[in-house]
N, C-alpha and C. Protein backbone atom coordinates (compact mmCIF):
# COMPACT_ATOMS: atom_id res chain seq x y z
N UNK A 1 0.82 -1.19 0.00
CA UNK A 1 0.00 0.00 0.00
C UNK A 1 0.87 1.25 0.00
N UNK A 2 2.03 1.00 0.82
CA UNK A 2 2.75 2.34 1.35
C UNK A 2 3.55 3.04 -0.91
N UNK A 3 3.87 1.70 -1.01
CA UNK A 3 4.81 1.89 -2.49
C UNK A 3 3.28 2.52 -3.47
N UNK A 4 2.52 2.13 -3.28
CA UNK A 4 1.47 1.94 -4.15
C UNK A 4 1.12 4.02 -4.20
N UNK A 5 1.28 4.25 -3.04
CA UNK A 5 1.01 5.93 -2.58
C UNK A 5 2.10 6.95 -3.09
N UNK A 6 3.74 6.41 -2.73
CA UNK A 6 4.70 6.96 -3.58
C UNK A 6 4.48 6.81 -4.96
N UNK A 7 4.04 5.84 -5.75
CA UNK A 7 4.08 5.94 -7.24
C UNK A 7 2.72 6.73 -8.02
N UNK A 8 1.71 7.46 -7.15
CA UNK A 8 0.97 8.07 -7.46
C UNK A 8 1.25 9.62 -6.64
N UNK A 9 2.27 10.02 -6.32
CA UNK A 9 2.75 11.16 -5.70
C UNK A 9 3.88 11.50 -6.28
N UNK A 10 4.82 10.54 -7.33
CA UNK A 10 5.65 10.68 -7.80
C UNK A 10 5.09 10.65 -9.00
N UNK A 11 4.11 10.37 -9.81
CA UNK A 11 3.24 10.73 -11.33
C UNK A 11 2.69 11.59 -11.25
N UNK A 12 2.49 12.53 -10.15
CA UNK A 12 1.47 13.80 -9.37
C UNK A 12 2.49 14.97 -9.75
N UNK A 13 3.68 14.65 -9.05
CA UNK A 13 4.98 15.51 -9.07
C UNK A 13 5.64 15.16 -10.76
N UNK A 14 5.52 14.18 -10.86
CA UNK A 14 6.11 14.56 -12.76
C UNK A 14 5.31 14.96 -13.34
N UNK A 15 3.92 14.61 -12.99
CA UNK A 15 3.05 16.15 -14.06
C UNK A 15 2.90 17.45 -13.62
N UNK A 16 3.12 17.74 -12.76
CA UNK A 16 3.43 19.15 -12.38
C UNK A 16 4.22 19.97 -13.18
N UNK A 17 5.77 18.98 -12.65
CA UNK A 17 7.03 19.45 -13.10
C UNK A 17 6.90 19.68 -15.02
N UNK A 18 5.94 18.60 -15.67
CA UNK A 18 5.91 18.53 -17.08
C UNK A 18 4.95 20.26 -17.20
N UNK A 19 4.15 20.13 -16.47
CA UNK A 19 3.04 21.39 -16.29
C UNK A 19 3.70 22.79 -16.36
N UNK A 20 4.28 22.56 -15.24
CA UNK A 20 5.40 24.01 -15.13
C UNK A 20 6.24 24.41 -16.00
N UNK A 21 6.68 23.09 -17.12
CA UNK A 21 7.86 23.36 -18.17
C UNK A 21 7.33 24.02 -19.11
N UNK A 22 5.99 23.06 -19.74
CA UNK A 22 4.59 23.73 -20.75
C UNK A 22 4.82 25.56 -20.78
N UNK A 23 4.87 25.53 -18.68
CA UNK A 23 4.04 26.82 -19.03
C UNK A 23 5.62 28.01 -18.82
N UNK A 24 6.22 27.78 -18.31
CA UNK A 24 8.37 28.29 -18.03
C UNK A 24 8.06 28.49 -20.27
N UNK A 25 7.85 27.52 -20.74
CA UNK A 25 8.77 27.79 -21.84
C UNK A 25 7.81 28.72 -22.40
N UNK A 26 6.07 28.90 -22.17
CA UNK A 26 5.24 29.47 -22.93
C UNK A 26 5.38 31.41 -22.93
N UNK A 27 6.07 31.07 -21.13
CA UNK A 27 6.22 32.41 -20.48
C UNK A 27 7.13 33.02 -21.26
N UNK A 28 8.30 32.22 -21.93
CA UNK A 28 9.76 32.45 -22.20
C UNK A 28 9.32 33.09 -23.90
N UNK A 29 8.57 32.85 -24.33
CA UNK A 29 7.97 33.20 -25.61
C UNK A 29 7.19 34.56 -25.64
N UNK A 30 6.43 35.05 -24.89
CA UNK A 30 5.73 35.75 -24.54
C UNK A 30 6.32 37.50 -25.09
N UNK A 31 5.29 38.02 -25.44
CA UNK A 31 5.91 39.32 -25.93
C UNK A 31 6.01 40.11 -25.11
N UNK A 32 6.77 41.42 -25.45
CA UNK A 32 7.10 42.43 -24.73
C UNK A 32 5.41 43.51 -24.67
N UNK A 33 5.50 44.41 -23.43
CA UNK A 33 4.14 44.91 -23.41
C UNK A 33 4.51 46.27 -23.82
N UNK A 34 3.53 46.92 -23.87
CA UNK A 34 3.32 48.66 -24.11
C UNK A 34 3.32 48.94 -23.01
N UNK A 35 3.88 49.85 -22.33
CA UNK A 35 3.36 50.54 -21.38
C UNK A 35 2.81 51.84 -21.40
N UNK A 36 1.86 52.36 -20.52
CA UNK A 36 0.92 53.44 -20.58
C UNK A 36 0.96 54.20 -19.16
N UNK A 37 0.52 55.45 -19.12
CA UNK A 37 0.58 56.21 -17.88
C UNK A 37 -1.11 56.86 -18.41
N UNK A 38 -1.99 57.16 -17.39
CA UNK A 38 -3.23 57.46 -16.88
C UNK A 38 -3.55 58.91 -16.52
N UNK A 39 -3.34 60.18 -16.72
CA UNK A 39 -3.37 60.94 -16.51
C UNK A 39 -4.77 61.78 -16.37
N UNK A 40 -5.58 62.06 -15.82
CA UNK A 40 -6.71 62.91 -15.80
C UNK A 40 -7.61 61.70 -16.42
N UNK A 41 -7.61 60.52 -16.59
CA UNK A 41 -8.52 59.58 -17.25
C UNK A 41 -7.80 59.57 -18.89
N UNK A 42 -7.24 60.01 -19.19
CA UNK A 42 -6.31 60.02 -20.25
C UNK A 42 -5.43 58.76 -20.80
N UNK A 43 -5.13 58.34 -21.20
CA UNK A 43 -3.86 57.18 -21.34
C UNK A 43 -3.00 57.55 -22.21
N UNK A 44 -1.67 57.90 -21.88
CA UNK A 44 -0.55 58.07 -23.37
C UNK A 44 0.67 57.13 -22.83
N UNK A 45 0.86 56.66 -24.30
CA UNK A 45 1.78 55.59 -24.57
C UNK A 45 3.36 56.08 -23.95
N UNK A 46 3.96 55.81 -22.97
CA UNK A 46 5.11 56.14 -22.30
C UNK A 46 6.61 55.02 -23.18
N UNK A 47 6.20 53.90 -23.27
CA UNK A 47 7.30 53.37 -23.92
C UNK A 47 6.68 52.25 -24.43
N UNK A 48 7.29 51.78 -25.43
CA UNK A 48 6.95 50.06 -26.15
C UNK A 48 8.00 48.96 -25.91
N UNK A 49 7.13 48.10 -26.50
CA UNK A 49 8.11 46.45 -26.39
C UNK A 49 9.07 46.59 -24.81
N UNK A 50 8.42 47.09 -23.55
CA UNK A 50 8.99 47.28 -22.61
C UNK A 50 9.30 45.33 -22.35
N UNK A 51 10.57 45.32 -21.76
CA UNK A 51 10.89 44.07 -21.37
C UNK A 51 11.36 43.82 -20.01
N UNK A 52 11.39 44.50 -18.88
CA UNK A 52 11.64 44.67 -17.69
C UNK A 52 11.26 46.06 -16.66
N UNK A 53 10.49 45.60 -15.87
CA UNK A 53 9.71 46.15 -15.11
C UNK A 53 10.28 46.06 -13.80
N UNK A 54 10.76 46.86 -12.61
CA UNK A 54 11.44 46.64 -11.59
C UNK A 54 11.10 48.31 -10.93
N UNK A 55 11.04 48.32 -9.52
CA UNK A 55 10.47 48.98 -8.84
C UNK A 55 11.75 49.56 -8.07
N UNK A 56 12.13 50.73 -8.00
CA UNK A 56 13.18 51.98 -7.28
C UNK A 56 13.09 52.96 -6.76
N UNK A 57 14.10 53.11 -6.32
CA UNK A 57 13.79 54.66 -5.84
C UNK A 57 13.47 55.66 -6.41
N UNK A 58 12.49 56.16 -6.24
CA UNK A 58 11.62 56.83 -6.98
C UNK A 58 10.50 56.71 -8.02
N UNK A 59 9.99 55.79 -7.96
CA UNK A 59 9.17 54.77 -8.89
C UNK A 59 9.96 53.57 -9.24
N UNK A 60 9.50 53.29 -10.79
CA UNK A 60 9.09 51.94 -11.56
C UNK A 60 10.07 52.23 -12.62
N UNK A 61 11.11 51.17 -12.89
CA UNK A 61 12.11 51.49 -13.99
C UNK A 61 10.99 50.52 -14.90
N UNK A 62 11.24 51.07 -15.83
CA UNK A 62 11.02 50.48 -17.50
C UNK A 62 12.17 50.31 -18.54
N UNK A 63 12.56 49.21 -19.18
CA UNK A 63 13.35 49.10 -20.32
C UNK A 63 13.27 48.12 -21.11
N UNK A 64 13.45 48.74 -22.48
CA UNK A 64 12.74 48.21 -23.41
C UNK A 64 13.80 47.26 -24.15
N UNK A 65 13.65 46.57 -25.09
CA UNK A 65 14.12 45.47 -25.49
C UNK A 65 15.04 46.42 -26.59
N UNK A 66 15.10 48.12 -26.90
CA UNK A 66 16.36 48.38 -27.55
C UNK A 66 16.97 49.16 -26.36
N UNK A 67 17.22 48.90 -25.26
CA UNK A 67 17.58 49.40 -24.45
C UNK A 67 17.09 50.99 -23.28
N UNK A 68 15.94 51.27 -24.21
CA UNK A 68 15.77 52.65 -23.74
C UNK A 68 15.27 52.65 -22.25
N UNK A 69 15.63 53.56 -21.24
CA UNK A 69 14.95 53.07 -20.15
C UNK A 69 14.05 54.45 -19.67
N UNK A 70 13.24 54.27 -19.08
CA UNK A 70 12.07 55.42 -18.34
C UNK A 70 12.05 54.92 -16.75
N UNK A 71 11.81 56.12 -15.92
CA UNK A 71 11.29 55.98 -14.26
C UNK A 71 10.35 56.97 -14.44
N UNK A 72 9.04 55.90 -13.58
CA UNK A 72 7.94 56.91 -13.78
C UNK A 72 7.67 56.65 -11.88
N UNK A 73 7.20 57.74 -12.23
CA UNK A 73 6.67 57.88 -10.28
C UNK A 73 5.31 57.96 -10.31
N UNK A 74 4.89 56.47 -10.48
CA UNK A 74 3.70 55.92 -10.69
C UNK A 74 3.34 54.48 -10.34
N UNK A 75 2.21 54.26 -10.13
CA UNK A 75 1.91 52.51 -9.56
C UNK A 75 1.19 51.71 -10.51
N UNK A 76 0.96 50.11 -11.04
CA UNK A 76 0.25 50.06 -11.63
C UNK A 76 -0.84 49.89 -11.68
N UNK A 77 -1.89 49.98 -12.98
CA UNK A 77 -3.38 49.51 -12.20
C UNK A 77 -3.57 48.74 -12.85
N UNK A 78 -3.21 48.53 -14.30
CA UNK A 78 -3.97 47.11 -14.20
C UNK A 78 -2.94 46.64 -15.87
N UNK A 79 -2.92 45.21 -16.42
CA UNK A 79 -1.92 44.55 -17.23
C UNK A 79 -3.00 43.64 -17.94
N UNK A 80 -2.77 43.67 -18.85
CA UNK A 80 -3.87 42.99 -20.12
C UNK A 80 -2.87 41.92 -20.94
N UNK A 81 -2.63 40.60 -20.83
CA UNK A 81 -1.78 39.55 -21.94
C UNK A 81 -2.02 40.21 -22.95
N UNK A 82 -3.36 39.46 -23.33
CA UNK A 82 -4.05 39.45 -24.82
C UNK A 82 -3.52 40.71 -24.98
N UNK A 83 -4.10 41.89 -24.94
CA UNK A 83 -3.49 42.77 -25.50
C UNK A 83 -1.95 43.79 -25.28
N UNK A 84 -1.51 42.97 -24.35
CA UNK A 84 0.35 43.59 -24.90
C UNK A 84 0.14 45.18 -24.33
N UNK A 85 -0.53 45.04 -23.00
CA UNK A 85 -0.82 46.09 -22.38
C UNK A 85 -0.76 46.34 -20.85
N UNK A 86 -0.18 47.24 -20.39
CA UNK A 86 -0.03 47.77 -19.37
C UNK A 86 0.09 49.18 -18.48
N UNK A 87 -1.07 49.28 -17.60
CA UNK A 87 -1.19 50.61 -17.56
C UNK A 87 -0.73 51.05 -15.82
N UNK A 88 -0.27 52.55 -15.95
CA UNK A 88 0.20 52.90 -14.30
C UNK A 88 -0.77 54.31 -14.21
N UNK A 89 -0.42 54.48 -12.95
CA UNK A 89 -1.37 56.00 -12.80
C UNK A 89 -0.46 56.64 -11.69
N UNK A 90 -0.46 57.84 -12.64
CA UNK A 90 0.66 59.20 -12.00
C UNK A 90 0.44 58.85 -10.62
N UNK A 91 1.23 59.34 -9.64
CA UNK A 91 1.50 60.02 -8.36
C UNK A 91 1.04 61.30 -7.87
């Protein structure tokens, strides 16, 4: 009984691990987003194909996949996949 419990906890844990790879490599594919800033109910496009998002002193670094970088002193509100979107709202 005891072996019988490991070999259905160990097929539990290799589909996971297969699960997690599926989704590691799907992540690894995934495009770069737009980012947007919110102003008065407004939205204007602050940078594209942003590829790293990281939080500093003084806001939120942004940099984009040709290197350009932005700090906005702003939080976000909300990130859309499907559409390759992401929005913050001023300070």
């Amino acid at each position: 009984m005891r072996i019988l419990q490991l070999r259905v906890g160990v097929s539990i844990i290799v589909g996971l691990k297969k699960d997690f790879t599926a989704f590691a490599n799907r992540r690894t594919a995934m495009c770069d987003v737009n980012v947007f800033v919110r102003k008065n109910g407004v939205e204007e496009k602050v940078l594209e194909n942003v590829d790293l998002i990281e939080e500093v002193t003084g806001g939120m670094r942004l940099v984009n996949i040709f290197g350009e970088e932005k700090t906005l002193n702003a939080r976000m509100v909300s990130y859309n996949n499907s559409e390759k979107r992401m929005i913050f709202q001023s300070l």
